[in-house]
Protein backbone atom coordinates (compact mmCIF):
# COMPACT_ATOMS: atom_id res chain seq x y z
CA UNK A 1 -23.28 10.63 2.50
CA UNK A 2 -24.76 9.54 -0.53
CA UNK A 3 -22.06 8.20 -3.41
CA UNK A 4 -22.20 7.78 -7.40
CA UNK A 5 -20.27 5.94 -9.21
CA UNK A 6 -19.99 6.69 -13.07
CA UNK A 7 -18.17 3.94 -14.73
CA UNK A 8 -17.77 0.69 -16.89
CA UNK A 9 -19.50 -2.79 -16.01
CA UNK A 10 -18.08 -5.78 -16.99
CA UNK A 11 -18.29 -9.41 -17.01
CA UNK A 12 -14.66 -10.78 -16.34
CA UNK A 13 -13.47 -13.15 -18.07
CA UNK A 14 -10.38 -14.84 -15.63
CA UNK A 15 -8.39 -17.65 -16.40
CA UNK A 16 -5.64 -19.08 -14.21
CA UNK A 17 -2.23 -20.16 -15.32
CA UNK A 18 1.34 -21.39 -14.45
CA UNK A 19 2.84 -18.03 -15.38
CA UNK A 20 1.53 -14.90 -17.78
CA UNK A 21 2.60 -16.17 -21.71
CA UNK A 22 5.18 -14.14 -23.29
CA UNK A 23 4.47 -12.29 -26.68
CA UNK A 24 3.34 -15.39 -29.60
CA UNK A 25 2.93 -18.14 -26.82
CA UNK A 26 0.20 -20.03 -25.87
CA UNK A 27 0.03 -22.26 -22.41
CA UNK A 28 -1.87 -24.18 -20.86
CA UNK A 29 -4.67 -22.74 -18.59
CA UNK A 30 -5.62 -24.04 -14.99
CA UNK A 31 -8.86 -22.66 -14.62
CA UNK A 32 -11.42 -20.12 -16.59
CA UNK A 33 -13.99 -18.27 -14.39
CA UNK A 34 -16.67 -15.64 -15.42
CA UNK A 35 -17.01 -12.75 -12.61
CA UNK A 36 -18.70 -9.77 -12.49
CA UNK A 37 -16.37 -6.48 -12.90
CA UNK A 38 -15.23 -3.21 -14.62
CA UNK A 39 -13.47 -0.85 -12.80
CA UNK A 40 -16.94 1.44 -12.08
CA UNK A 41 -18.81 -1.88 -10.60
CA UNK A 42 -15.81 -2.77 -9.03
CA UNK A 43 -15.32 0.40 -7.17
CA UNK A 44 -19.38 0.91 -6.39
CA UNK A 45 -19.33 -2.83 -4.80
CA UNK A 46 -15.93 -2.07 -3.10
CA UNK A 47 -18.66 0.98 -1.21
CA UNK A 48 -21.30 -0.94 -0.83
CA UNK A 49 -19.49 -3.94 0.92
CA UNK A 50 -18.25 -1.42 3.39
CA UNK A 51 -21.79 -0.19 4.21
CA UNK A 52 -21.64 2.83 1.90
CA UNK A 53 -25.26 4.35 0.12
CA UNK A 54 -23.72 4.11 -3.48
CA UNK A 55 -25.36 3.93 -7.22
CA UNK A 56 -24.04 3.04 -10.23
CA UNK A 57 -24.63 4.76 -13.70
CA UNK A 58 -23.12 3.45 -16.66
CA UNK A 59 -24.59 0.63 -19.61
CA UNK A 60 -24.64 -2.45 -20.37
CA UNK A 61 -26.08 -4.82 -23.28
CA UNK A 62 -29.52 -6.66 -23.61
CA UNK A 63 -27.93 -10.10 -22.97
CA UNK A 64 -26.80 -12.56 -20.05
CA UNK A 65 -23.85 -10.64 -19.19
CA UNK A 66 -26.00 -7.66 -18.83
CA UNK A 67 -28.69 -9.36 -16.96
CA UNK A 68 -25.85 -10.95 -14.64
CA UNK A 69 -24.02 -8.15 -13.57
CA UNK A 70 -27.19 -5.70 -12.84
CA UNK A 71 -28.39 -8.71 -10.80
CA UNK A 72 -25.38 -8.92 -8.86
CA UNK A 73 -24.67 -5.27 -8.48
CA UNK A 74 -28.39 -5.10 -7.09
CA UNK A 75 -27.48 -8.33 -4.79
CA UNK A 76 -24.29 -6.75 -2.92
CA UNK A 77 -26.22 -3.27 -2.30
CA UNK A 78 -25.44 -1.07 -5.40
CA UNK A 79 -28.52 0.64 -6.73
CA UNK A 80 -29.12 0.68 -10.64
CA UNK A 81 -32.07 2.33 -11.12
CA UNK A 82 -30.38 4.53 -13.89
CA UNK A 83 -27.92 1.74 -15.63
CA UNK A 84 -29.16 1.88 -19.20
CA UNK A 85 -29.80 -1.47 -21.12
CA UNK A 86 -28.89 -1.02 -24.39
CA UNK A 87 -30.54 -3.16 -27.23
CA UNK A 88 -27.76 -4.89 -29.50
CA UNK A 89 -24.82 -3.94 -27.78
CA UNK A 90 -22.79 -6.51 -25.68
CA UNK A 91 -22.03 -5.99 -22.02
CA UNK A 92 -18.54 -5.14 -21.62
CA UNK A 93 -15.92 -7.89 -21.15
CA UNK A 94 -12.39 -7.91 -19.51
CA UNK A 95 -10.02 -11.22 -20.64
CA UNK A 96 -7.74 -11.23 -17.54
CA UNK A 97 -4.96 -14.03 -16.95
CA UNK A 98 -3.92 -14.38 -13.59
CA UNK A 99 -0.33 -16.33 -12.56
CA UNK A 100 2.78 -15.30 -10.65
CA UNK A 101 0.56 -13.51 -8.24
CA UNK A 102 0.16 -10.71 -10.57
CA UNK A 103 -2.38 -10.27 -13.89
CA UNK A 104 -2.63 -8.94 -17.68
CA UNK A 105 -6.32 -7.49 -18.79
CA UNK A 106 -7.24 -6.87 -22.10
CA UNK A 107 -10.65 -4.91 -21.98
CA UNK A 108 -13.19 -4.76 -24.95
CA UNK A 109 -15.79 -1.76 -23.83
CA UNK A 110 -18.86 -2.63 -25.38
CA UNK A 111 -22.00 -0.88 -24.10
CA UNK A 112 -19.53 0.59 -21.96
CA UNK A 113 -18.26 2.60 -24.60
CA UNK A 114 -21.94 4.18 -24.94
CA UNK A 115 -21.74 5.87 -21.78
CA UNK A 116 -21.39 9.15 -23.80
CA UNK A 117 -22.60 13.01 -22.68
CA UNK A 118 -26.15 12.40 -23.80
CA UNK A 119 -26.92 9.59 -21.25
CA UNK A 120 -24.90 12.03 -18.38
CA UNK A 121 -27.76 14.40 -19.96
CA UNK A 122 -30.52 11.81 -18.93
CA UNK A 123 -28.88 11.17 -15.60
CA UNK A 124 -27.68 14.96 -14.51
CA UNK A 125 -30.42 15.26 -12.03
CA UNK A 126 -30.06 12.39 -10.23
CA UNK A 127 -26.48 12.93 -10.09
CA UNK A 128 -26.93 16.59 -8.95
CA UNK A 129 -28.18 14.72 -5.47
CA UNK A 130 -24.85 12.99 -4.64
CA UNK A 131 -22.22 14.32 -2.54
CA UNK A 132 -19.31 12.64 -4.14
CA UNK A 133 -19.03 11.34 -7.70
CA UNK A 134 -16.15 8.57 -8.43
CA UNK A 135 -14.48 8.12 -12.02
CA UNK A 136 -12.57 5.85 -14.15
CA UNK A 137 -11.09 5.37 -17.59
CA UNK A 138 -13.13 2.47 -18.79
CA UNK A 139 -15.90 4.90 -20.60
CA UNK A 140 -15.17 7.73 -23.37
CA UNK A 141 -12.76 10.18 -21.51
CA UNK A 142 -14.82 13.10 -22.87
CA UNK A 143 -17.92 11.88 -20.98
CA UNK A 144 -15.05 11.14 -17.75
CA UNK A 145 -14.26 15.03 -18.54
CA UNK A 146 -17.68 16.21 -19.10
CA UNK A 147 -19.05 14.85 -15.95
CA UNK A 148 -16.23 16.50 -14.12
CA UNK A 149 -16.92 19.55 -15.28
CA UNK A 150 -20.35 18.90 -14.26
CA UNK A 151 -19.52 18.52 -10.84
CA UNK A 152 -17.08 21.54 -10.50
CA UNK A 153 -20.22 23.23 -11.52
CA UNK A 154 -22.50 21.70 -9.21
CA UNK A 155 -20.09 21.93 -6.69
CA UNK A 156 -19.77 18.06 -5.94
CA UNK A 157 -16.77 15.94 -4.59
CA UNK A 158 -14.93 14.13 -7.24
CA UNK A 159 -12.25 10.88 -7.27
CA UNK A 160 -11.39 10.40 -10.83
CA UNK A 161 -9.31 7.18 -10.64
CA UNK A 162 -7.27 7.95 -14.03
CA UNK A 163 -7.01 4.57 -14.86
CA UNK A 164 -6.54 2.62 -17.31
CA UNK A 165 -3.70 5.36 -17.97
CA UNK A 166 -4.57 8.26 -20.36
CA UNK A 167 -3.49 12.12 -20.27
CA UNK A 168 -5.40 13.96 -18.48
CA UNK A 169 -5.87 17.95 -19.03
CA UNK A 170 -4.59 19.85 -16.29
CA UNK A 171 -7.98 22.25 -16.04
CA UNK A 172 -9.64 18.25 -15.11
CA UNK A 173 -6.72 18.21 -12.69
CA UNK A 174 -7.76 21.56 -10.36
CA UNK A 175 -11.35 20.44 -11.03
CA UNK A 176 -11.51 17.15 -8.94
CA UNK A 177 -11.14 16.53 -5.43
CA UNK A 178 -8.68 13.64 -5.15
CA UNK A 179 -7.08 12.06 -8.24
CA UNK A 180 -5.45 8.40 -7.52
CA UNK A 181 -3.08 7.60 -10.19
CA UNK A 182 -0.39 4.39 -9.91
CA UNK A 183 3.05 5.89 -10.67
CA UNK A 184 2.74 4.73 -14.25
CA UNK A 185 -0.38 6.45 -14.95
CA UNK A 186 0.85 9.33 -12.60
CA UNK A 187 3.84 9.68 -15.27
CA UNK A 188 1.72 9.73 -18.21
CA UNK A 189 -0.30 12.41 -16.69
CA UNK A 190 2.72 14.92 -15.27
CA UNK A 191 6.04 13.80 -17.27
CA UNK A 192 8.53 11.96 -16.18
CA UNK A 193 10.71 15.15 -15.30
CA UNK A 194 9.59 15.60 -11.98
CA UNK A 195 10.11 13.46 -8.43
CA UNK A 196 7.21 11.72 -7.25
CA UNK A 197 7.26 13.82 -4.13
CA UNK A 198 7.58 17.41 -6.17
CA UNK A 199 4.61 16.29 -7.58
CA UNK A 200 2.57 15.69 -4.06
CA UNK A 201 3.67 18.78 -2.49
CA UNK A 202 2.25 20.68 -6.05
CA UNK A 203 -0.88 19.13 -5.36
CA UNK A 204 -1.69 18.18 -1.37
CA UNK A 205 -4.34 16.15 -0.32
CA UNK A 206 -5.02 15.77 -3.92
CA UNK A 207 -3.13 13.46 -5.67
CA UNK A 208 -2.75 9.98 -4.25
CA UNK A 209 0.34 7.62 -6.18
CA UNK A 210 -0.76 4.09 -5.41
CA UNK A 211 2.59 2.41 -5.55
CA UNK A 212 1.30 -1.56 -5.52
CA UNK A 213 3.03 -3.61 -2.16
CA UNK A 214 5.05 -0.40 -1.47
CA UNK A 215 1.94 1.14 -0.30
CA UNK A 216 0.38 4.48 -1.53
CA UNK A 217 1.80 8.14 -0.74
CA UNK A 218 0.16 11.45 -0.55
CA UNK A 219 1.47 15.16 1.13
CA UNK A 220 -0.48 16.90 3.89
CA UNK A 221 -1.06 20.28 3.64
CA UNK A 222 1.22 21.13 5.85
CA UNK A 223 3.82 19.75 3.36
CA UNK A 224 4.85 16.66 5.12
CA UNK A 225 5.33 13.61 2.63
CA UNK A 226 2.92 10.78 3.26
CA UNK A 227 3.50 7.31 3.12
CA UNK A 228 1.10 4.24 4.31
CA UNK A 229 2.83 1.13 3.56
CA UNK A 230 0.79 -1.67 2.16
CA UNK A 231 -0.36 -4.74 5.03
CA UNK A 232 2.01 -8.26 3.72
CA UNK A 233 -0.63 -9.94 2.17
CA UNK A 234 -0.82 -14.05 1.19
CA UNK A 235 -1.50 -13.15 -2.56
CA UNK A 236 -4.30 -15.22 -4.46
CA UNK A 237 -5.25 -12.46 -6.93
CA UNK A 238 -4.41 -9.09 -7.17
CA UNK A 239 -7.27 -8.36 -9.85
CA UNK A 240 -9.62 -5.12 -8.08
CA UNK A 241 -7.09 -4.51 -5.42
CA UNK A 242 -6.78 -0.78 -6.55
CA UNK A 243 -10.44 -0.65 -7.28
CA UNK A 244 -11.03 -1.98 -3.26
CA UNK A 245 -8.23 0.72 -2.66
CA UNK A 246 -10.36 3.48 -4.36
CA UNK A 247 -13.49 2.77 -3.07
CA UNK A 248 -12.62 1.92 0.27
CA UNK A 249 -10.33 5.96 0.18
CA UNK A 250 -14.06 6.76 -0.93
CA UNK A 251 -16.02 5.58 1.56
CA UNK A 252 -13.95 6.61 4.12
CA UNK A 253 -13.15 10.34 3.60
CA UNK A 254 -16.67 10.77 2.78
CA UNK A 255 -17.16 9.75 6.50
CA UNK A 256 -15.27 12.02 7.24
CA UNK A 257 -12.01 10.62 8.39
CA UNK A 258 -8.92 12.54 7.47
CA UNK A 259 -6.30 11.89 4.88
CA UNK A 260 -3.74 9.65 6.70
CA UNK A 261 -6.70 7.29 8.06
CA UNK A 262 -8.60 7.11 5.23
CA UNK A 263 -5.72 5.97 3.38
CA UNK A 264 -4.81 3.28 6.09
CA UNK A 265 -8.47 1.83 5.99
CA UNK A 266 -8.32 1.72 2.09
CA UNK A 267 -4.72 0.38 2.04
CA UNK A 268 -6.15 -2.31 4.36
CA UNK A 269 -8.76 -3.28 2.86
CA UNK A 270 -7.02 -3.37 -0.90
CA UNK A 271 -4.67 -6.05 0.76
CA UNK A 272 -7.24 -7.98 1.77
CA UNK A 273 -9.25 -8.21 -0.75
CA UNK A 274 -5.81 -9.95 -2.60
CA UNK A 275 -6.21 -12.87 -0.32
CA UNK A 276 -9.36 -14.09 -1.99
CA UNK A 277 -9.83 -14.79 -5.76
CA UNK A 278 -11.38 -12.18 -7.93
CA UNK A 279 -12.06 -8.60 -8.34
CA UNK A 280 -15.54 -8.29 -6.14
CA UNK A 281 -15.79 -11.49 -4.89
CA UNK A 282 -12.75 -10.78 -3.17
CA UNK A 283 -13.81 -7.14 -1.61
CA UNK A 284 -13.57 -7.94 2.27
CA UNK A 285 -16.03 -6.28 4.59
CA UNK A 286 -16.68 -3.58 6.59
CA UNK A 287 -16.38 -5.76 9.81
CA UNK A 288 -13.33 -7.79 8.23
CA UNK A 289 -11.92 -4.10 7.94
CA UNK A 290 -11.83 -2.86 11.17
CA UNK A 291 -10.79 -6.95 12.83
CA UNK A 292 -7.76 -6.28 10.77
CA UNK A 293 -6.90 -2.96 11.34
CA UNK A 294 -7.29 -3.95 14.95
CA UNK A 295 -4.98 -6.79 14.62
CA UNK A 296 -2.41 -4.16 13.49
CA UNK A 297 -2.61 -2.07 16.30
């Protein structure tokens, strides 16, 4: 099986502190690190590291960032044949602060926000070749939307990980395969008016709440609720976890393994990849995968 990812590309910008400043503070840092990221990489590396054939499309500037992350993309397995370079636009960059084992991100797109319908236009026939297609929130929705559409079309598999959290249009909704919001982002989407498990029977094997260490839920077709508890963890970072969680899901019902497995494998290897610092240097394995999910047994 043959995977695409179309999605941002960032250079991550991570400093560690004593605790996340409140609102007009400023602390002290520990540490500052620069590490390749975006949620598209993220996810596409997340594949790769588990032995998936996966390509990422998206943009980024002609400048070191640029240069870093298509070197490092190409150096874990991704193939970027079709990432466009674009001349006087900066690579995208993600300020994240990581303390009390959880983070804040601010994101500023850059060339990621030049990932627009004409470059899908360029890249249609490649994409046309894939068997699944995974999406994000971290380019122009429209193009997120357009390339959707694309797919329906075309008759391709689609995750659309709706985050960061935006509305989505309910036609996008019937369109994709899977759809993995957190329950935040799963509110913004469907109201607040409805119980988390009305909202999984409405749409089985569909939509996926990620629900952080609770673990992630999702309803069978034959109605029953499902819910795969996350693996305790000894937290370093939790920066990519849902990105590992996404691509992992990917990977694995791609494979072919059902709902309730793939979801165990990708819960899995999401809590692993917290026990190491950083978004893809953190990603565990395809062998560090299965030793674990052997342990659990």
């Amino acid at each position: 099986m043959k995977l695409a990812v179309v999605g941002s590309i960032n250079m991550d910008m991570t400093v560690t502190a004593e605790r996340i400043p409140h609102k007009g503070e400023t602390l002290r840092g520990d540490s500052i690190r620069y590490i390749p990221g975006g949620k598209g990489a993220n996810q596409a590396v997340a594949m790769a590291k588990l032995g998936a054939e996966v390509e990422m499309f998206g943009c980024v500037g002609d400048d070191s960032n640029g240069q870093k992350l298509l070197e490092n993309l190409k150096n874990t397995g991704v193939e970027i044949a079709h990432v466009k370079i674009l001349p006087d636009v900066p690579t995208g960059i993600a300020m994240i602060t990581v303390a009390e084992n959880d983070n804040t991100i601010v994101v500023v797109p850059g060339a990621n926000g030049k990932v627009d319908c004409a470059y899908i236009d360029e890249v249609k026939p490649v994409l046309e070749t894939f068997d699944m297609v995974v999406l994000q929130h971290e380019i122009p929705l429209d193009t997120v939307h357009y390339v959707v559409d694309f797919c329906a079309e075309k008759g391709i598999q689609v995750v659309l990980n709706p985050a960061p959290a935006a509305e989505v249009p309910m036609d996008i909704i019937e369109k994709v395969t899977y759809v993995t919001p957190n329950e935040h982002e799963a509110v913004l989407i469907f109201g607040d008016g409805q119980p988390a498990e009305e909202l999984l029977k409405k749409y089985p094997e569909k939509l996926i709440i990620t629900q952080g260490s609770r673990g992630v839920a999702a309803c069978l077709k034959s109605g029953e609720i499902l819910n795969v508890p996350a693996r305790p963890a000894n937290v370093v970072d939790t920066t990519g976890a849902g990105d590992t969680l996404n691509g992992a899901f990917s990977v694995r019902r791609a494979m072919g393994d059902d709902l309730k497995t793939a979801l165990a494998y990708a819960n899995t290897a999401a809590s692993l990849s917290t026990e190491k610092f950083g978004a893809q240097t953190g990603m565990p394995t395809a062998e560090e995968v299965e030793l674990e999910l052997k342990r659990q047994i």
